[in-house]
N, C-alpha and C. Protein backbone atom coordinates (compact mmCIF):
# COMPACT_ATOMS: atom_id res chain seq x y z
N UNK A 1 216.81 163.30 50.94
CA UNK A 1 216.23 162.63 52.08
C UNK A 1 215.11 161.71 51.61
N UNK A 2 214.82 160.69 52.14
CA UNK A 2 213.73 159.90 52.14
C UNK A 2 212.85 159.59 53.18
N UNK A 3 211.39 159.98 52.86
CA UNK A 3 211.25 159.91 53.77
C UNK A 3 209.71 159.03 53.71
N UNK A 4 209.84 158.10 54.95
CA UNK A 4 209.17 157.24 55.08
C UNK A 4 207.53 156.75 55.41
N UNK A 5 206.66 156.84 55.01
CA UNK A 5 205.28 157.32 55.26
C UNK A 5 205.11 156.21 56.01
N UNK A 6 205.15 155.87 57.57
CA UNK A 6 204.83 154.28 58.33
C UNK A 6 203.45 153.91 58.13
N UNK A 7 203.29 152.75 58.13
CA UNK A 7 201.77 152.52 58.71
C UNK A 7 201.95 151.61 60.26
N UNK A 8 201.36 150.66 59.91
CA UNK A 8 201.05 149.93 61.24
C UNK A 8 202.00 149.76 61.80
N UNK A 9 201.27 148.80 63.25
CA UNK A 9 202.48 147.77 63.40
C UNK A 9 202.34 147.35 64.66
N UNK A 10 202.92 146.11 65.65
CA UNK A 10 201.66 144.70 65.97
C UNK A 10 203.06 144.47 66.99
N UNK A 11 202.22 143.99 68.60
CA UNK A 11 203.16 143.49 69.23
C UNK A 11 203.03 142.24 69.28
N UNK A 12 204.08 141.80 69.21
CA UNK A 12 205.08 140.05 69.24
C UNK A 12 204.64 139.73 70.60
N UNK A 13 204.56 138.00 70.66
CA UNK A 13 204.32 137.55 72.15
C UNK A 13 205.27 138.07 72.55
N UNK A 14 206.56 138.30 72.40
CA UNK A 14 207.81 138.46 73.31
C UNK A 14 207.13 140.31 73.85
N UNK A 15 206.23 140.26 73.66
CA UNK A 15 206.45 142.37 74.03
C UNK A 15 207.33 143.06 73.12
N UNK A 16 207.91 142.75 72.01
CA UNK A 16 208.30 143.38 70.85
C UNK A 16 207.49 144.02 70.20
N UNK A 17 207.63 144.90 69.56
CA UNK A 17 206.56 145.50 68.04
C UNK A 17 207.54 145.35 66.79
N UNK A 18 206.84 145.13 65.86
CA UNK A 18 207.27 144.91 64.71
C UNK A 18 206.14 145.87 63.69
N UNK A 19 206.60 146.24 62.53
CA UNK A 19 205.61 146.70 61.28
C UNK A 19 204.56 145.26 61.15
N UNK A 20 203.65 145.57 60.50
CA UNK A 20 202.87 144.84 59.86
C UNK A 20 203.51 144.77 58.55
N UNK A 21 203.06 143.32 58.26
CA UNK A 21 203.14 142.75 57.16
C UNK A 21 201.97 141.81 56.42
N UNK A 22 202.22 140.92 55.50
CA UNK A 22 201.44 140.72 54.52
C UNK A 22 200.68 139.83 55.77
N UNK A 23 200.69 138.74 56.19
CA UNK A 23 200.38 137.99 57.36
C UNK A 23 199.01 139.20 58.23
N UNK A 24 199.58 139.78 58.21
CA UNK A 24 198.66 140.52 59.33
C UNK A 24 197.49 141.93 58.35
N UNK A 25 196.88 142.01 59.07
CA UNK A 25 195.40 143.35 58.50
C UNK A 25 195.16 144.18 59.59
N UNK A 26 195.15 145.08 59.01
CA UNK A 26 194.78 146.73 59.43
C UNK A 26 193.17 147.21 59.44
N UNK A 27 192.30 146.85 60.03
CA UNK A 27 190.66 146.68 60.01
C UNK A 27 190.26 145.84 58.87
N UNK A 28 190.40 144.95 58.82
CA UNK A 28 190.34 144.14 57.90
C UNK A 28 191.15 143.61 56.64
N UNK A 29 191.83 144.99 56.14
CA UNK A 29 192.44 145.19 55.05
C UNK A 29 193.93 144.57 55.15
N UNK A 30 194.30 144.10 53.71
CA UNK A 30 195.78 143.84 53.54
C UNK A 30 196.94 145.19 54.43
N UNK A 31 198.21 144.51 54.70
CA UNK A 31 198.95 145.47 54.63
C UNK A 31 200.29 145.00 54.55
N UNK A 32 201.16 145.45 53.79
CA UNK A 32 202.35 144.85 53.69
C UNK A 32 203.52 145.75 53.80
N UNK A 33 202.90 146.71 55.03
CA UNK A 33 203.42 147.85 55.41
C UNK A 33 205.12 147.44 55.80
N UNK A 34 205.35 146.24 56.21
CA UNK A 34 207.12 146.31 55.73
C UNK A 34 208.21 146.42 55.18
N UNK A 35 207.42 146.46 53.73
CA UNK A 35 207.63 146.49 52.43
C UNK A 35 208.16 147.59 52.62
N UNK A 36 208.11 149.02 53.11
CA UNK A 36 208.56 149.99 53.02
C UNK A 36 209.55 150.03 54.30
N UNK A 37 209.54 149.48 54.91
CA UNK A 37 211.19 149.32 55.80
C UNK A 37 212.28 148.64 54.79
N UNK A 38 211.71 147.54 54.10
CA UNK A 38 212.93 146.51 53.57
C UNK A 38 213.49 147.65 52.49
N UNK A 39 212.26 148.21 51.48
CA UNK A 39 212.66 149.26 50.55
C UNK A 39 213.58 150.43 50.98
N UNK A 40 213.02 150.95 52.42
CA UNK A 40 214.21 151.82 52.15
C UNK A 40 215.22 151.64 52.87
N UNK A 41 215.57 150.69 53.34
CA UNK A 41 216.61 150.14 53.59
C UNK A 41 217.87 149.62 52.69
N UNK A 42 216.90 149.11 51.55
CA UNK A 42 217.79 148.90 49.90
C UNK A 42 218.53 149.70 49.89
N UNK A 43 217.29 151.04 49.87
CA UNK A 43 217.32 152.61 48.83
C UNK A 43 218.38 152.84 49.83
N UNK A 44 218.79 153.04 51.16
CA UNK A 44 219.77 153.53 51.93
C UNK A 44 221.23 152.71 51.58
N UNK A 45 221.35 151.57 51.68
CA UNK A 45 222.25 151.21 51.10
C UNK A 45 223.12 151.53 49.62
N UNK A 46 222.00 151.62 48.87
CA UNK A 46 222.37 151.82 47.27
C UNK A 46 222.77 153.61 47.46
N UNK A 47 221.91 153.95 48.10
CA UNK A 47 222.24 155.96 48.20
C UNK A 47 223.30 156.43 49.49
N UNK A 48 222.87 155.98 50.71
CA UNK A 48 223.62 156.19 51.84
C UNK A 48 223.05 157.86 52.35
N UNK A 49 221.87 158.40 52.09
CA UNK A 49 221.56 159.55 52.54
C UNK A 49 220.57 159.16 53.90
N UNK A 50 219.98 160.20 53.82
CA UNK A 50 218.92 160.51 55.12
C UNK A 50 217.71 160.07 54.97
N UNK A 51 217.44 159.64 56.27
CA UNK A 51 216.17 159.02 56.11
C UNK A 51 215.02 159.94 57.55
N UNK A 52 214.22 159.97 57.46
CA UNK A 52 213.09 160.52 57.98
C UNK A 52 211.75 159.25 58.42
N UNK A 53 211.85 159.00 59.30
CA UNK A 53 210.21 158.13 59.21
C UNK A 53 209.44 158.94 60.65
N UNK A 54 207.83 158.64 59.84
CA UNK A 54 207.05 159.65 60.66
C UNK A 54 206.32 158.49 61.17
N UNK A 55 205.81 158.59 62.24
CA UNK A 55 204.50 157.79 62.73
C UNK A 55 204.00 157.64 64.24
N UNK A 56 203.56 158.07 64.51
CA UNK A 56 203.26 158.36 66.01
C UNK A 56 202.79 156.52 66.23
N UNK A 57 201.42 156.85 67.41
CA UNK A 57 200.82 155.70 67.95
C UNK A 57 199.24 155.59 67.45
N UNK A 58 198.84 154.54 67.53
CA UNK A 58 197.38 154.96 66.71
C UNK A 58 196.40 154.03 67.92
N UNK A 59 195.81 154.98 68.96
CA UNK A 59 195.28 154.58 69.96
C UNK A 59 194.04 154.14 69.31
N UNK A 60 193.53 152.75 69.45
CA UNK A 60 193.87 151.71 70.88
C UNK A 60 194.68 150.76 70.54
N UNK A 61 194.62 150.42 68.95
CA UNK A 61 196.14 149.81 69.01
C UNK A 61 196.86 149.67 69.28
N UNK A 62 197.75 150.63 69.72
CA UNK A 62 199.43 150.61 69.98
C UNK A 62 198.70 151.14 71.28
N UNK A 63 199.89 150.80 72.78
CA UNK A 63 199.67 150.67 73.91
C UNK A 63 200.20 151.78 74.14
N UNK A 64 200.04 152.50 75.53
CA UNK A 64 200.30 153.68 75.76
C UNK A 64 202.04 153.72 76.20
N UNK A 65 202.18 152.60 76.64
CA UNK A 65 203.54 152.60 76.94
C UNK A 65 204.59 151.77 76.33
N UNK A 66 203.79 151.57 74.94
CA UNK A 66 204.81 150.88 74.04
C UNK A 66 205.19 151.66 73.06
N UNK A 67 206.00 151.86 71.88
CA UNK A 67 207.03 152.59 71.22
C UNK A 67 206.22 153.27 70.27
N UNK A 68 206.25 154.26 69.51
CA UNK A 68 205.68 154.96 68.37
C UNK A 68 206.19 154.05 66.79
N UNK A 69 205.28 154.31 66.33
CA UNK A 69 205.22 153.10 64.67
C UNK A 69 207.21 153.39 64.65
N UNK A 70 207.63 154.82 64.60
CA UNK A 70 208.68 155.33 64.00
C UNK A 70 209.93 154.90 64.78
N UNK A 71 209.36 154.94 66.25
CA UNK A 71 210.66 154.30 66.76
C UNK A 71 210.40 152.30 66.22
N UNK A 72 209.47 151.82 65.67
CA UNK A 72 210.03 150.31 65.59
C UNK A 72 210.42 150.61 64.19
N UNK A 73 210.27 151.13 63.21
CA UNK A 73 210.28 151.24 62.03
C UNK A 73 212.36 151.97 62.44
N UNK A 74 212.58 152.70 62.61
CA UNK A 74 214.00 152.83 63.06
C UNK A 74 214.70 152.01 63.79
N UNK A 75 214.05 151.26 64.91
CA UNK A 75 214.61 149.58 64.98
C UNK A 75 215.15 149.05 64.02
N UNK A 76 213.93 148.77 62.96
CA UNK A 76 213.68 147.72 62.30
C UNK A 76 215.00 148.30 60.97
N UNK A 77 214.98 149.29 60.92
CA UNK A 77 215.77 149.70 59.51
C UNK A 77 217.45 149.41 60.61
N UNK A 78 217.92 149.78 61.54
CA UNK A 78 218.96 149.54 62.31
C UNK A 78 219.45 148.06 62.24
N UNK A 79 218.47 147.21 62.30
CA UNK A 79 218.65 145.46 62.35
C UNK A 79 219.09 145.36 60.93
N UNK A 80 218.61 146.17 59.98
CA UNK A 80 218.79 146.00 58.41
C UNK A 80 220.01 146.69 57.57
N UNK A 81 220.59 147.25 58.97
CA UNK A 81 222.58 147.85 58.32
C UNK A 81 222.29 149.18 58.51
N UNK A 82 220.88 150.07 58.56
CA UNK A 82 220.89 151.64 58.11
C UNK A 82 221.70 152.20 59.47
N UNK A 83 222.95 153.11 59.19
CA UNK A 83 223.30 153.64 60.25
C UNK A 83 222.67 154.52 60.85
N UNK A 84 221.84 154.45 61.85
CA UNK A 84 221.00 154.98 62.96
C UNK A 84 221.15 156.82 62.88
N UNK A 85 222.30 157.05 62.93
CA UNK A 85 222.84 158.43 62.70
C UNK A 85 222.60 158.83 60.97
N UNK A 86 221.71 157.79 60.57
CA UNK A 86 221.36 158.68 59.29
C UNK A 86 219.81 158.76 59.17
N UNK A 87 219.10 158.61 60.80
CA UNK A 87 218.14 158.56 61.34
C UNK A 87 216.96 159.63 61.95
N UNK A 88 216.49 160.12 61.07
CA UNK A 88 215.36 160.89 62.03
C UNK A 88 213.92 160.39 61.97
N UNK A 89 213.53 161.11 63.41
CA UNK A 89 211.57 160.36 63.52
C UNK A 89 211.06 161.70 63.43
N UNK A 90 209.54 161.68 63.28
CA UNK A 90 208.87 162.33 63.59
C UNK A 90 207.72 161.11 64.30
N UNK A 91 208.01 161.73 65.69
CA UNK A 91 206.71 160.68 66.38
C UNK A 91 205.72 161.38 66.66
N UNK A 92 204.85 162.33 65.96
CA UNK A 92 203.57 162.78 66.01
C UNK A 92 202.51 162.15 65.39
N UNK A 93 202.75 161.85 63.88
CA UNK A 93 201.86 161.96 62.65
C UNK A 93 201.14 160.55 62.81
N UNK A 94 200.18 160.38 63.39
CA UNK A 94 199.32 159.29 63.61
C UNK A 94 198.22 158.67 62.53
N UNK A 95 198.56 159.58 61.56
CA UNK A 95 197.80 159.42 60.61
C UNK A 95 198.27 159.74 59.03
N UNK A 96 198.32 158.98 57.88
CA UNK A 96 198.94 159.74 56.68
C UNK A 96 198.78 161.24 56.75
N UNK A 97 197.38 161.43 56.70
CA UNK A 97 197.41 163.28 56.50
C UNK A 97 198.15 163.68 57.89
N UNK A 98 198.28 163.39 58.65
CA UNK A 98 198.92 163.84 59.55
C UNK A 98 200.61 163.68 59.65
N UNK A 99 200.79 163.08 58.66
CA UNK A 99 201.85 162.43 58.27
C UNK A 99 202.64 163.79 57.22
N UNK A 100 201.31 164.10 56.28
CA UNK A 100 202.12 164.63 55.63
C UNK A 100 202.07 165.92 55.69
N UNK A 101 201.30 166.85 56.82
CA UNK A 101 201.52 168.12 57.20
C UNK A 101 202.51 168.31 58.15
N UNK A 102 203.11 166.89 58.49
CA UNK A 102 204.34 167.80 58.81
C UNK A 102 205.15 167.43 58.00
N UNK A 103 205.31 167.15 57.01
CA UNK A 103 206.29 167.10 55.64
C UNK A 103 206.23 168.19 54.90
N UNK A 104 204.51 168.88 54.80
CA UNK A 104 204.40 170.22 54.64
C UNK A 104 204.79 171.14 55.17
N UNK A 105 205.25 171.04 56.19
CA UNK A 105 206.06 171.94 57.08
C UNK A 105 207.46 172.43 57.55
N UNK A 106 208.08 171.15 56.96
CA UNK A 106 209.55 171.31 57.03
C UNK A 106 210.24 171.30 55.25
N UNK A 107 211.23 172.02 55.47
CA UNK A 107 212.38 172.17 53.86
C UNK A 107 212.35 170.99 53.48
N UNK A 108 211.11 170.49 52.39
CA UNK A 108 210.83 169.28 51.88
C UNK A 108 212.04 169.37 50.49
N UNK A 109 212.56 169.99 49.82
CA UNK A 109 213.56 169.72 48.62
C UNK A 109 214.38 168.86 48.31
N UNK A 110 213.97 168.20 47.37
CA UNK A 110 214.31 167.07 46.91
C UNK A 110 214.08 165.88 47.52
N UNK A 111 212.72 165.38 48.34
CA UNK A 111 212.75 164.40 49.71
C UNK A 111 211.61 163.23 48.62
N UNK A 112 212.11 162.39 49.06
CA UNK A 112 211.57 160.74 47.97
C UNK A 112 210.53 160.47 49.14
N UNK A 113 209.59 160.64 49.03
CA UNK A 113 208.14 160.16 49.75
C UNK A 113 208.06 158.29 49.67
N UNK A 114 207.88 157.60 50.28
CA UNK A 114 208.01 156.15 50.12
C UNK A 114 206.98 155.87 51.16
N UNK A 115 206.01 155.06 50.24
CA UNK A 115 205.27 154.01 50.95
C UNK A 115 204.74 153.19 50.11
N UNK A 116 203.36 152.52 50.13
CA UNK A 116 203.57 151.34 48.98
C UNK A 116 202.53 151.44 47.96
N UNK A 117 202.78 150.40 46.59
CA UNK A 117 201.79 151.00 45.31
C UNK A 117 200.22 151.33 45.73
N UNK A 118 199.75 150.71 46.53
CA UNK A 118 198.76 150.89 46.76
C UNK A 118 198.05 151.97 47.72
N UNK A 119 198.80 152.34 48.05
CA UNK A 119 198.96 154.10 49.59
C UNK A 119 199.15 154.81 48.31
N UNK A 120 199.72 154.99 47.06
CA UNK A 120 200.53 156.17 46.59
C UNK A 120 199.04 157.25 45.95
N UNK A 121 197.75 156.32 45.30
CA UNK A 121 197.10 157.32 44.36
C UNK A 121 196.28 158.05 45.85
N UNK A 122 196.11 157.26 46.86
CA UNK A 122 195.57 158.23 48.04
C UNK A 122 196.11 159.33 48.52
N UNK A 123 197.57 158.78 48.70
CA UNK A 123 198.53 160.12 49.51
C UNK A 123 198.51 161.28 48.42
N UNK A 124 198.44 160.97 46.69
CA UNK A 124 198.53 162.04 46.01
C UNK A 124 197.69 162.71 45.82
N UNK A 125 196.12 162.02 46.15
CA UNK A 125 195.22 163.07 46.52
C UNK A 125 194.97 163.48 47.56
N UNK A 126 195.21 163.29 48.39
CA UNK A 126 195.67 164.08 49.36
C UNK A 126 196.14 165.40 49.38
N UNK A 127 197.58 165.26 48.58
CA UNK A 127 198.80 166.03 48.49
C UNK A 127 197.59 166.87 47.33
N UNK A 128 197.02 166.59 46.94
CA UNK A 128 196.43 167.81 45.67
C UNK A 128 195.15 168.42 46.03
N UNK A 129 194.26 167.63 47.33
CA UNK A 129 193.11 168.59 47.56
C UNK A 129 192.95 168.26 49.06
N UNK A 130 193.56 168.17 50.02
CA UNK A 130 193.24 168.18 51.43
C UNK A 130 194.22 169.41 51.93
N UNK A 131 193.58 170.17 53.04
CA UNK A 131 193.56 171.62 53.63
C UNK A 131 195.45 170.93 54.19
N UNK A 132 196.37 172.54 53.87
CA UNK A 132 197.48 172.34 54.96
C UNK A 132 198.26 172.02 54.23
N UNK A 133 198.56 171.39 53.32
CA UNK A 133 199.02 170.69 52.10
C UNK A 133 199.90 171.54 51.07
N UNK A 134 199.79 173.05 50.30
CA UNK A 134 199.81 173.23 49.58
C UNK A 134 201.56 173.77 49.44
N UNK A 135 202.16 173.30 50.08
CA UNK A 135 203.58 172.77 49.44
C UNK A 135 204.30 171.92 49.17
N UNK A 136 202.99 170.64 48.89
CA UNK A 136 203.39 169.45 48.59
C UNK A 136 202.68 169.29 46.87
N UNK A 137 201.68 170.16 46.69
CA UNK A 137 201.17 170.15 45.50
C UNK A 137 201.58 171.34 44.27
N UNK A 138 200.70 171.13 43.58
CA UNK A 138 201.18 172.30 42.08
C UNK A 138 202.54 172.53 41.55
N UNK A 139 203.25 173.39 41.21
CA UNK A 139 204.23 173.34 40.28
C UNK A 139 204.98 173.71 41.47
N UNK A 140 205.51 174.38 42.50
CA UNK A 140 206.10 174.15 43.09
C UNK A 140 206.54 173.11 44.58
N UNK A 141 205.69 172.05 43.97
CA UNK A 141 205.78 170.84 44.88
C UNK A 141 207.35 170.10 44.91
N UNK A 142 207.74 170.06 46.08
CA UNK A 142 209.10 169.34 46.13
C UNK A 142 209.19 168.12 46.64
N UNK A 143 208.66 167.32 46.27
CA UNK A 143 208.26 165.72 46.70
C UNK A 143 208.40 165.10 45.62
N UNK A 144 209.07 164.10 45.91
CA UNK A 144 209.34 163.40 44.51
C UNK A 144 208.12 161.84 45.41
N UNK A 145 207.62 160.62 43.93
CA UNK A 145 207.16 159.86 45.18
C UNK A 145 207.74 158.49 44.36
N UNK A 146 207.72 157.68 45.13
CA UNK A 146 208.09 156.07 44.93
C UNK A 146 207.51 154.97 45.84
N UNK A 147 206.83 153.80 45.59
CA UNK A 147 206.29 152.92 45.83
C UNK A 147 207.58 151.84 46.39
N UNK A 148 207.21 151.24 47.58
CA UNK A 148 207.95 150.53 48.04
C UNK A 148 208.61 149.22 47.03
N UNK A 149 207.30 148.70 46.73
CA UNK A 149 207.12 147.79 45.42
C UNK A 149 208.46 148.37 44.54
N UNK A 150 208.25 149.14 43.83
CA UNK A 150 209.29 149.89 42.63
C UNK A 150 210.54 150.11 43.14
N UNK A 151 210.87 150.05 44.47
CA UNK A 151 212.15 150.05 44.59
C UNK A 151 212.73 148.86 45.41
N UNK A 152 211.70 148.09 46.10
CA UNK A 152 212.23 145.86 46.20
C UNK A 152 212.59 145.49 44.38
N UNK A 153 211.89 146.02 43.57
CA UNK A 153 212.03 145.53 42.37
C UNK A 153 213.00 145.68 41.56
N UNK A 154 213.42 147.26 42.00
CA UNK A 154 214.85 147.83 41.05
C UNK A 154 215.52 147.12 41.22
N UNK A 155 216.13 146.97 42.65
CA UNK A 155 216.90 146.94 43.73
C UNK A 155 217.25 145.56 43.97
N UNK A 156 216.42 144.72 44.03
CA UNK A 156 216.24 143.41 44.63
C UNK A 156 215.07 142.55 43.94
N UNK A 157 215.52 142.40 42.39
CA UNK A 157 214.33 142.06 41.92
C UNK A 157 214.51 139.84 42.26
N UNK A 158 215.55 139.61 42.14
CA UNK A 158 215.34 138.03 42.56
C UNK A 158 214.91 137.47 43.70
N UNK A 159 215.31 138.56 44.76
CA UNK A 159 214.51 138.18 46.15
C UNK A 159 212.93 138.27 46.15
N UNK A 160 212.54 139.78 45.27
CA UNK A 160 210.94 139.98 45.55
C UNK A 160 209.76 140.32 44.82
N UNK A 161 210.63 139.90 43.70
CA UNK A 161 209.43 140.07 41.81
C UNK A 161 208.25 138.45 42.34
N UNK A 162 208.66 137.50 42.88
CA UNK A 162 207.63 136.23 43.21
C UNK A 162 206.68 136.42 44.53
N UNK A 163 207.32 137.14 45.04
CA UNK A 163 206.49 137.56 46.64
C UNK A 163 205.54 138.87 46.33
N UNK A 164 205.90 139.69 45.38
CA UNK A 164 205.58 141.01 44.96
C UNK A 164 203.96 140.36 44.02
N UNK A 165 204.78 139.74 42.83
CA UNK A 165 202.96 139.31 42.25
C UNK A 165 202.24 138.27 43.31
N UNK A 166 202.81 137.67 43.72
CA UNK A 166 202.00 136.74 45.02
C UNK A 166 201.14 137.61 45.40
N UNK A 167 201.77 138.61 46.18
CA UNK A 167 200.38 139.38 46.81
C UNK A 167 199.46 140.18 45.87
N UNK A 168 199.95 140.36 45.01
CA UNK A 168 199.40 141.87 44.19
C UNK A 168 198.04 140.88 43.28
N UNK A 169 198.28 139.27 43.46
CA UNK A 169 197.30 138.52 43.02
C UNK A 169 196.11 137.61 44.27
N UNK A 170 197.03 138.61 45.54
CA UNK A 170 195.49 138.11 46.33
C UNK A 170 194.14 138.67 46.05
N UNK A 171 193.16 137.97 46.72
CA UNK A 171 192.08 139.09 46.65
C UNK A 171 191.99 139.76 47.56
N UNK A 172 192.87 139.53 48.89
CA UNK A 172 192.62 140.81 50.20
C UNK A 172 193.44 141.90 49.68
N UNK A 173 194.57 141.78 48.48
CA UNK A 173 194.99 142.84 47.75
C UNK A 173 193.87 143.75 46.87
N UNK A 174 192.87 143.24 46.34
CA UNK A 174 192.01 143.66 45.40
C UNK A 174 190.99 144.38 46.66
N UNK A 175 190.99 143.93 47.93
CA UNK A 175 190.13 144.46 48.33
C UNK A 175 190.71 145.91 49.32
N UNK A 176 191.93 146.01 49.61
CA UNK A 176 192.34 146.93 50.43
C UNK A 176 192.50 148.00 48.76
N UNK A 177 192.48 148.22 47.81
CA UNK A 177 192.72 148.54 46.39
C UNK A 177 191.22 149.51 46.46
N UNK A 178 190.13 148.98 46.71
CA UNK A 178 189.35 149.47 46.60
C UNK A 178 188.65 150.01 47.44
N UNK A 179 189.34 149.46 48.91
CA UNK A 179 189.25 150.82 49.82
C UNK A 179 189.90 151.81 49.82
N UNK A 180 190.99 151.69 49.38
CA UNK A 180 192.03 153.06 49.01
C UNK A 180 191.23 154.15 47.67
N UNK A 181 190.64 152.85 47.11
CA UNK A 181 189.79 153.94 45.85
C UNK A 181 188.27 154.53 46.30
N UNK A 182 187.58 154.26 47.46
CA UNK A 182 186.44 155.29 48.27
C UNK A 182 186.87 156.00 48.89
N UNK A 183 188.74 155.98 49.63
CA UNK A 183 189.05 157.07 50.37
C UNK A 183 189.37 158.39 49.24
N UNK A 184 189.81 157.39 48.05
CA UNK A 184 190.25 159.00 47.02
C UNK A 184 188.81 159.68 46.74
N UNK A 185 187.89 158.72 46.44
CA UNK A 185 186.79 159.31 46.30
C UNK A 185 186.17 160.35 47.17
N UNK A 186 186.36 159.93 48.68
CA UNK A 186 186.05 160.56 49.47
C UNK A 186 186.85 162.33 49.89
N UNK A 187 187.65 161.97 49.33
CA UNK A 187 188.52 163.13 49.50
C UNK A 187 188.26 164.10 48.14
N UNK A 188 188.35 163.39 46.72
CA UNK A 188 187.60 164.56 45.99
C UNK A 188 186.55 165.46 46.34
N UNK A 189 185.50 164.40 46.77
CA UNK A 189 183.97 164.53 46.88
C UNK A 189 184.15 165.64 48.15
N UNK A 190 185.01 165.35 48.89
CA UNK A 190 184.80 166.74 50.17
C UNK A 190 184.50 165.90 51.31
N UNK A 191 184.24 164.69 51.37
CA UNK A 191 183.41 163.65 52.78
C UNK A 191 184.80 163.13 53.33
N UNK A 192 185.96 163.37 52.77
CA UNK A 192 187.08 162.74 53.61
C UNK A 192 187.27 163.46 55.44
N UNK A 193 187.76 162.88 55.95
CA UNK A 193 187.59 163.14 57.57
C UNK A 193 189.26 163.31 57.80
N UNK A 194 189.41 164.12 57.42
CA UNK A 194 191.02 164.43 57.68
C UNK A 194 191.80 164.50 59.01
N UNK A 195 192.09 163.26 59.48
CA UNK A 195 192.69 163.32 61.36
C UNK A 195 193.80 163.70 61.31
């Protein structure tokens, strides 16, 4: 199974929602949170297994009566060939850590964690010192993980090796980089705020 760590995601004049992408920021910060729809959409094609995406609504952002990250992110993989019936949500997890206690919670074996290079050294500390967690860490951890990046690249490297260093050479890249590196900090240190 693969399963999909969502982030954002932004309504269209039409009243559509879509993921965020490079175009758009998440409190300021980069996000090229589509990157992990197009990826595992590849990865579904090239494998043809199960897919999982978690993501509730992240109030006040997302409207009360518009869709959970997971139902556009299952849209969005449906428009992209994934057969729907190889489809599950979890529309709770409003938050990564919230994201990934319930991954802690269900028969995680053998499940490919996917989101992007720059989410991965957070979510793994996470996965190694935040409460709720501890069957995602130590020697019997069953999570395998992969960066959205690393698998547009396997997969689809002529479409997205030029779009891939494009961003990875912005500086709103350098700067969402080093907010991801005060949240790890914060989470060693004990000051992380775990929602």
């Amino acid at each position: 199974m693969i399963y999909l760590l969502t982030g954002g995601q932004k309504q269209n004049r039409d009243g559509t929602f879509r993921t965020l992408g490079v175009e758009d920021s998440d409190r300021g910060l980069l996000c090229n949170d589509s990157w992990r729809v197009q990826a595992l959409a590849l990865a579904w094609h090239n494998q043809h297994g199960n897919i999982l995406v978690s993501g509730g609504k992240n109030p006040p952002r997302d409207p009360e009566d518009g869709p959970t990250i997971a139902e556009t992110n299952e849209r969005e993989l449906v428009a992209l060939g994934v057969d729907q019936r190889s489809i599950k949500r979890d529309d709770k997890g409003n938050s990564t850590y919230r994201q990934l206690v319930f991954l802690n919670s269900i028969d995680a074996e053998g499940v490919v964690l996917v989101t992007n290079e720059w989410h991965l050294p957070r979510v793994c500390a996470m996965m190694q010192f935040a409460p709720g967690l501890e069957n995602l860490r130590g020697p019997n951890a069953r999570v395998a993980l992969a960066s959205a990046e690393s698998i547009l690249l396997a997969l689809a490297s002529k479409k997205w090796a030029d779009e891939i260093a494009r961003v990875r050479n912005l500086p709103e890249y350098a700067k969402r980089a080093e907010a991801e590196a005060e949240g790890i900090r914060q989470i060693i240190v004990g000051e992380y705020k775990f929602i």
